[in-house]
Protein backbone atom coordinates (compact mmCIF):
# COMPACT_ATOMS: atom_id res chain seq x y z
CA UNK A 1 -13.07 34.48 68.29
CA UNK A 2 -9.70 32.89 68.82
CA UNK A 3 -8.15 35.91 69.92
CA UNK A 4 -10.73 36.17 72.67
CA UNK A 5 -10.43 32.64 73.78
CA UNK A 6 -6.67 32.73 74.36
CA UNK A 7 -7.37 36.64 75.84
CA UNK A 8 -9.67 34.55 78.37
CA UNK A 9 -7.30 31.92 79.09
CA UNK A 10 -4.36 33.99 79.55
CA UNK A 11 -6.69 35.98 82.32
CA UNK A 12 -7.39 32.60 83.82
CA UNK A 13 -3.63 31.94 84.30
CA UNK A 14 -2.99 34.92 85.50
CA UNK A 15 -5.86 35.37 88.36
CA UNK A 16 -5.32 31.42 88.94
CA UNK A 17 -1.30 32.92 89.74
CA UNK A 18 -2.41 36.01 91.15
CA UNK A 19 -0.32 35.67 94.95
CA UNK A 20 3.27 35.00 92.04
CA UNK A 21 2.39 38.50 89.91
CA UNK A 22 1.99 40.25 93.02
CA UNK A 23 5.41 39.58 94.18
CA UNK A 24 6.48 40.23 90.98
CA UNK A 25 4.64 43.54 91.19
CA UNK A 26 7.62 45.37 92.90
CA UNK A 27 10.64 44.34 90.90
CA UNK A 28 8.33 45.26 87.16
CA UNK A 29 7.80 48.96 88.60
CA UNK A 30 11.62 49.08 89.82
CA UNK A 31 12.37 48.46 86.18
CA UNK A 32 9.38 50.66 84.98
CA UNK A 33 11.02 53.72 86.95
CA UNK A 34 14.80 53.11 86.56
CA UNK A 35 14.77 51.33 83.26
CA UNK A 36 11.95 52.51 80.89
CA UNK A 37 11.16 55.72 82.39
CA UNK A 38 14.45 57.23 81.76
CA UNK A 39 14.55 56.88 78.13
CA UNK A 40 12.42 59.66 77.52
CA UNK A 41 15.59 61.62 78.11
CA UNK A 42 17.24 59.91 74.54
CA UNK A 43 16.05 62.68 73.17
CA UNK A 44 19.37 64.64 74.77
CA UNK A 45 21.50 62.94 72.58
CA UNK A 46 19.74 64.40 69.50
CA UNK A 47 19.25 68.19 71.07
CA UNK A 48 21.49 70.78 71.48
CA UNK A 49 20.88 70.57 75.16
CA UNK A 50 20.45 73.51 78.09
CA UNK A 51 18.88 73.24 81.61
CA UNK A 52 16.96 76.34 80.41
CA UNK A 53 15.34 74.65 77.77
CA UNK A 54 14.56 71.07 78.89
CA UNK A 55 14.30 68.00 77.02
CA UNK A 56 11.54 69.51 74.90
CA UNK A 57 12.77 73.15 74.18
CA UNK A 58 16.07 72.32 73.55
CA UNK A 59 16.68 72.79 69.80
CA UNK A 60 17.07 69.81 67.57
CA UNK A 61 20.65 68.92 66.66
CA UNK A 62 20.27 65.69 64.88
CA UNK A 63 23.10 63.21 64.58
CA UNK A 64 26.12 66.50 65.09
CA UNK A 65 27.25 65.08 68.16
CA UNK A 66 27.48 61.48 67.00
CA UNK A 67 29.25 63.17 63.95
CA UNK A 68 31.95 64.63 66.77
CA UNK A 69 32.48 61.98 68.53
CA UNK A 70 33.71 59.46 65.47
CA UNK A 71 34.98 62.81 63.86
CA UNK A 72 37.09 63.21 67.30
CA UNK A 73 41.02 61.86 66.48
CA UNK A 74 41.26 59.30 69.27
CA UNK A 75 38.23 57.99 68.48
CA UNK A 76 38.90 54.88 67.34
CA UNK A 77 41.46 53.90 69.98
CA UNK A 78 38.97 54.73 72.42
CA UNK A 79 36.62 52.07 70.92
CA UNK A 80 39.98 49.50 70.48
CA UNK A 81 40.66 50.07 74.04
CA UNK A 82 37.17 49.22 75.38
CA UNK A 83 36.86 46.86 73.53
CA UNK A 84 40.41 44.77 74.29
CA UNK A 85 39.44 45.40 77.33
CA UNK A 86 35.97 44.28 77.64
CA UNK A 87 37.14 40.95 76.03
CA UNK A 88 39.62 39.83 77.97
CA UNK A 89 37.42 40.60 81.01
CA UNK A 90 35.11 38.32 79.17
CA UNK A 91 37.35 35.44 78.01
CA UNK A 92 39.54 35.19 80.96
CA UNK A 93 36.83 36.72 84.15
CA UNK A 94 34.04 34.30 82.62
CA UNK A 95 34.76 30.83 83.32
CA UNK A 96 36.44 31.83 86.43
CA UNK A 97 33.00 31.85 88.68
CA UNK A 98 32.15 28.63 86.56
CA UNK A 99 35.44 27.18 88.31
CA UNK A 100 35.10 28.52 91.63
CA UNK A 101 31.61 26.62 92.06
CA UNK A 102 33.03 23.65 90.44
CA UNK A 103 36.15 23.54 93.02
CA UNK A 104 33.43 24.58 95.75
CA UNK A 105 31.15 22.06 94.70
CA UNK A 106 33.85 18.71 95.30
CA UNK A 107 35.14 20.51 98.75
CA UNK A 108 33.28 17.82 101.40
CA UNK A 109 34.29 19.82 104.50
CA UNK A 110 31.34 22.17 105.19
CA UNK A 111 33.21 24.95 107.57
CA UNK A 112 35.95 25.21 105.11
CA UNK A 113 33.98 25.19 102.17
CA UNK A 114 31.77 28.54 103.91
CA UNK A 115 34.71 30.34 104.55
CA UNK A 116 36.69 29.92 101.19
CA UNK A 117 33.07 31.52 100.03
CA UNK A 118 32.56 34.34 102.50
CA UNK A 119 36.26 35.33 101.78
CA UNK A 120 35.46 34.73 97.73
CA UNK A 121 32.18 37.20 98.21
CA UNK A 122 33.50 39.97 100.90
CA UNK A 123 35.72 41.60 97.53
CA UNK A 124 32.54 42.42 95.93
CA UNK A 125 31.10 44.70 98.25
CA UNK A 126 34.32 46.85 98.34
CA UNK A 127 34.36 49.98 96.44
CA UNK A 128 36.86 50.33 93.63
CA UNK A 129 37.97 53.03 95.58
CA UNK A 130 39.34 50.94 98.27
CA UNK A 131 40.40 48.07 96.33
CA UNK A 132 42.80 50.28 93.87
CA UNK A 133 44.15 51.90 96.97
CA UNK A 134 44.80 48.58 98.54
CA UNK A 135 46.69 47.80 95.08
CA UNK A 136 48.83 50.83 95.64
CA UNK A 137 49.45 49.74 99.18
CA UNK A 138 50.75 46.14 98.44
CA UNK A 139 52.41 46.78 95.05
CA UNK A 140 54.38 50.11 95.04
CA UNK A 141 57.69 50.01 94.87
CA UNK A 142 58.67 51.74 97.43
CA UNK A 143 58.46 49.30 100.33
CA UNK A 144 54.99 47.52 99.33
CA UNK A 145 55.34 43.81 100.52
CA UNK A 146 55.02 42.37 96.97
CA UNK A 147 57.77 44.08 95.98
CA UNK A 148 59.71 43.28 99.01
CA UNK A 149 59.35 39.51 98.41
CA UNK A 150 60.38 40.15 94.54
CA UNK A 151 63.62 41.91 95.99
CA UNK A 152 64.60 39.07 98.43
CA UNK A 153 64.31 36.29 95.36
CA UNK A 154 66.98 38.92 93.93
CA UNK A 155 64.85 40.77 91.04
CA UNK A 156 64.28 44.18 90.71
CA UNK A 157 61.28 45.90 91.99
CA UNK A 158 58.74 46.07 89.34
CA UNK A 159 56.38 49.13 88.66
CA UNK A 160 52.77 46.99 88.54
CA UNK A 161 50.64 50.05 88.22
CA UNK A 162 50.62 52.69 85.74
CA UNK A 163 53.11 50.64 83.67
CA UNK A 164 51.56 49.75 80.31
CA UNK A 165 53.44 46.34 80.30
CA UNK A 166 51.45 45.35 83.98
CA UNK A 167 48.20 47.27 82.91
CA UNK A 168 45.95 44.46 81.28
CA UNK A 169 46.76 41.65 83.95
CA UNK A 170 46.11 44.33 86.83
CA UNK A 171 42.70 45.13 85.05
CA UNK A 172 41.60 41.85 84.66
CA UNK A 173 42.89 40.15 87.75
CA UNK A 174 41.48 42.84 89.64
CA UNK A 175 38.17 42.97 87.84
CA UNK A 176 37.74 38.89 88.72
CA UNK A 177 39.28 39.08 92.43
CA UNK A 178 36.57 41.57 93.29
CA UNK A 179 33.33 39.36 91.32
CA UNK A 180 34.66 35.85 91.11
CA UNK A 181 32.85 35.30 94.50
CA UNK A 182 30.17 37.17 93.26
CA UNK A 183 29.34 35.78 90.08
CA UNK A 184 29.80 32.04 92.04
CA UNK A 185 26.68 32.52 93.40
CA UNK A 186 24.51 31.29 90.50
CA UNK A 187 26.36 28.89 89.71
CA UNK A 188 26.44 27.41 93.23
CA UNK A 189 22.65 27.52 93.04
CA UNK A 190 22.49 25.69 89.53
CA UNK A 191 24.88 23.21 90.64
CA UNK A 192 22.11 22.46 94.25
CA UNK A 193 19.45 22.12 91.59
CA UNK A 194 20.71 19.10 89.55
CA UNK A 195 19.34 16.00 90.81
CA UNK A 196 21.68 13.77 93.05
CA UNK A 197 20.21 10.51 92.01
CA UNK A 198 22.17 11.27 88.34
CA UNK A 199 25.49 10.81 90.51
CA UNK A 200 24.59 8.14 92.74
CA UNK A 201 23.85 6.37 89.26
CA UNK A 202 27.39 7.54 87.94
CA UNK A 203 29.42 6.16 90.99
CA UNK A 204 27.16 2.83 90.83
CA UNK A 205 28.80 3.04 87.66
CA UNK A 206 32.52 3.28 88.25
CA UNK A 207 32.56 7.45 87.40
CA UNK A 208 35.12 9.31 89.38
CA UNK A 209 34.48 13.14 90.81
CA UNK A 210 36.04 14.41 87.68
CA UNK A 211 33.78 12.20 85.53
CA UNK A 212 30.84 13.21 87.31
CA UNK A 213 31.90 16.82 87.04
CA UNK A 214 32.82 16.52 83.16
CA UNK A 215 29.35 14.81 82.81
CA UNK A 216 26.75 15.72 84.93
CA UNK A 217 27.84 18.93 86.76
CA UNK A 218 28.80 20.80 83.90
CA UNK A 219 26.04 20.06 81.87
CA UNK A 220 23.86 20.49 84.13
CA UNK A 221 24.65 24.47 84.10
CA UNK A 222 25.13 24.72 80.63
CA UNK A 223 21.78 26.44 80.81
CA UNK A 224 22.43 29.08 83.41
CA UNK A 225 26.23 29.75 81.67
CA UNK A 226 24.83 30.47 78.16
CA UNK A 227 21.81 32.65 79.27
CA UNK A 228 24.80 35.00 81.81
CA UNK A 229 27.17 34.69 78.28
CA UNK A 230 24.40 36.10 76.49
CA UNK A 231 23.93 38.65 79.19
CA UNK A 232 27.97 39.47 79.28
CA UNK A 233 28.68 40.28 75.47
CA UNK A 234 25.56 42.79 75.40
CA UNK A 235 28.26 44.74 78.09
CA UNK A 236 31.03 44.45 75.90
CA UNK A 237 31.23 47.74 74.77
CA UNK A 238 31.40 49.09 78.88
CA UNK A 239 34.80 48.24 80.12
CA UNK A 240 33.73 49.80 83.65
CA UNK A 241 34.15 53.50 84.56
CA UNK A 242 35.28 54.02 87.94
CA UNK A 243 38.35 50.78 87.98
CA UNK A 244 39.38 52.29 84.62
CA UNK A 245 39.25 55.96 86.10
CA UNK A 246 41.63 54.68 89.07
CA UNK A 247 43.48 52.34 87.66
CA UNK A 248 44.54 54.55 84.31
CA UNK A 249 46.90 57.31 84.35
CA UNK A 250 49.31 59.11 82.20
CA UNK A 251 51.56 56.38 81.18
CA UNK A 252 48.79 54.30 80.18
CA UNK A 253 46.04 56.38 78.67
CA UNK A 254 46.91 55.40 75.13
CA UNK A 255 45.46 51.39 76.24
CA UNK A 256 43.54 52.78 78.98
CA UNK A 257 41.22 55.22 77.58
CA UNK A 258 37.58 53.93 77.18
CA UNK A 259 33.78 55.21 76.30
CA UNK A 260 32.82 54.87 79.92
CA UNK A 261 35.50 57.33 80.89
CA UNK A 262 35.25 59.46 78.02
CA UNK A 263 31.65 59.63 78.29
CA UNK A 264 31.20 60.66 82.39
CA UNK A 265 34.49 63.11 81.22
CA UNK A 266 32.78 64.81 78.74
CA UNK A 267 29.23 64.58 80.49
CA UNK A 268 30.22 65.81 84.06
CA UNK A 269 33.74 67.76 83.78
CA UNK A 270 33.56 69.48 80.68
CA UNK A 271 29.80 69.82 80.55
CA UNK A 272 28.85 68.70 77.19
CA UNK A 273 26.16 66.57 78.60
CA UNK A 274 24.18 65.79 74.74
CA UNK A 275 28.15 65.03 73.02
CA UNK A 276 27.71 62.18 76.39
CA UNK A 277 24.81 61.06 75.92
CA UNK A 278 25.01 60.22 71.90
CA UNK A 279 28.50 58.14 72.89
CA UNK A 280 26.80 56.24 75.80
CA UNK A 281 23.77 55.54 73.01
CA UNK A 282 26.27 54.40 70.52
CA UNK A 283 27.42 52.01 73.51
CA UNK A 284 24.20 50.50 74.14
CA UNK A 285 22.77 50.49 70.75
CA UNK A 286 26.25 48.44 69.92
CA UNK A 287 25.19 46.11 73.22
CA UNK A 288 21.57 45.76 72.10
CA UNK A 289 23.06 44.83 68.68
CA UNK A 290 25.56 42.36 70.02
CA UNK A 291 22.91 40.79 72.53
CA UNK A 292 20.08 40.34 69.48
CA UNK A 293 23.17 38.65 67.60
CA UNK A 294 24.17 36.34 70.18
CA UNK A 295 20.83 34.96 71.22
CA UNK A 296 19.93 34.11 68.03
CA UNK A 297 23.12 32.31 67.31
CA UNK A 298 22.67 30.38 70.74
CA UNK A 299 18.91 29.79 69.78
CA UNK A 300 20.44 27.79 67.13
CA UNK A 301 23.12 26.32 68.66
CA UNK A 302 21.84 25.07 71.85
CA UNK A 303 17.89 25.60 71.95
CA UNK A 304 18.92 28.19 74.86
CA UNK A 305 18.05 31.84 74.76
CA UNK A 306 16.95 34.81 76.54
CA UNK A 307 14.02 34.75 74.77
């Protein structure tokens, strides 16, 4: 009897909120398609896998191909690496949209403040293609205006890319020129959703911007930057295929090789498309694992969570 009474309220709701479900309608069947659909084809990573025979009448191979791929000998550096990686794109990248909107946030001059964020947001819809040759442009060498400045303060030119002593800071300061602007975006939005009578009452009271900042602003995103830190570790086992497949090379494959790489390799150019599949399961099971973890820890924490 209970069951049916909250069964009948529930329906109430939801014809009371029809017009909201509706719009919703579209973006649950985008995920139905691209994001549920698809993992019928798990299976791969368990099969011994042919276009003759399918998903279905390829024969069962169990866990062999995980087996190979923490059997393989670089294994393990390949996991390091991503992970490193992943990290630092995660420590340092982070708070950097978190700073942006805060810096954004204090600027009072309106035409300014739209064009620092149209410049801040044009890097993001660049292909990795064109950014990494725009990096090869500016810092080679061989007459690239970076290195032309370093030369008239009298140092030597400096080899930035493929140079395992440059690689991390070009990954990472690459990886948060291109989304910083990006990434700004929802915390810009959080930041127009606090209520301005909180800092009229603060300057009333003698706080200062950065007071206001330390105690209203930031708090009053805390929300939004837990829920996208919750959403950022369950990706720290993808360190980003195609800026790692540019930016990586011969010189720096021993702390540039990672699964997302290794993966799309084995998958696409040698063909073993079930050996790719089982290591980019490993990488979200280990994401799914490390999401699940986190929540829970920032249920406790904070009373915050994705769900």
């Amino acid at each position: 009897m209970k069951n049916r009474l909250e069964n009948s309220r529930l329906g109430k709701r939801i014809w009371q909120h029809k017009l909201f479900y509706l719009f919703m309608l579209p973006g649950i069947i985008w995920f139905f398609l691209f994001s549920y659909v698809p993992l019928y084809g798990i299976q791969v990573a368990f099969r011994d896998y042919t276009f003759i025979g399918g998903f279905t009448g390829s024969p069962w191979a169990g866990f062999k191909y995980f087996e190979q791929f923490f059997n393989y000998y670089q294994s393990g550096d390949i996991i390091r690496n991503t992970v490193i990686i992943s990290l630092m794109k995660l420590l340092i990248g982070f708070p950097m949209p978190i700073i942006l909107a805060l810096l954004l946030n204090e600027v009072r001059k309106i035409r300014f403040k739209k064009t620092i964020q149209t410049l801040s947001y044009l890097p993001y819809f660049v292909s990795w293609i064109v950014v990494v040759t725009l990096m090869q442009r500016l810092l080679t060498p061989y007459g690239g205006p970076v290195n032309d400045v370093v030369s008239m303060l009298g140092a030597d030119p400096i080899q930035f890319l493929n140079n395992p002593t440059w690689f991390y800071q070009m990954i990472v300061g690459s990886d948060i020129w291109k989304n910083i602007g990006w990434n700004s975006i929802i915390f810009m939005a959080a930041i127009a959703g606090i209520d301005q009578q909180l800092y009229e009452a603060a300057k009333m009271d003698g706080a200062g911007r950065f007071r206001q900042m330390w105690h209203i602003t930031l708090p009053g995103i805390r929300n939004v930057a837990i829920i996208l830190f919750i959403l950022a570790v369950g990706n720290l086992m993808s360190a980003g295929y195609e800026q790692l497949l540019l930016l990586n090379g011969p010189a720096t494959a021993s702390i540039g090789s990672v699964l997302d790489v290794h993966a799309i390799n084995s998958g696409i150019r040698e063909g073993r498309l079930s050996y790719a599949a089982a290591v980019g399961l490993f990488q979200s099971i280990i994401g799914l694992i490390l999401i699940l973890t986190v929540n829970r820890i920032a249920r406790k924490v904070s009373d915050v969570s994705l769900f």
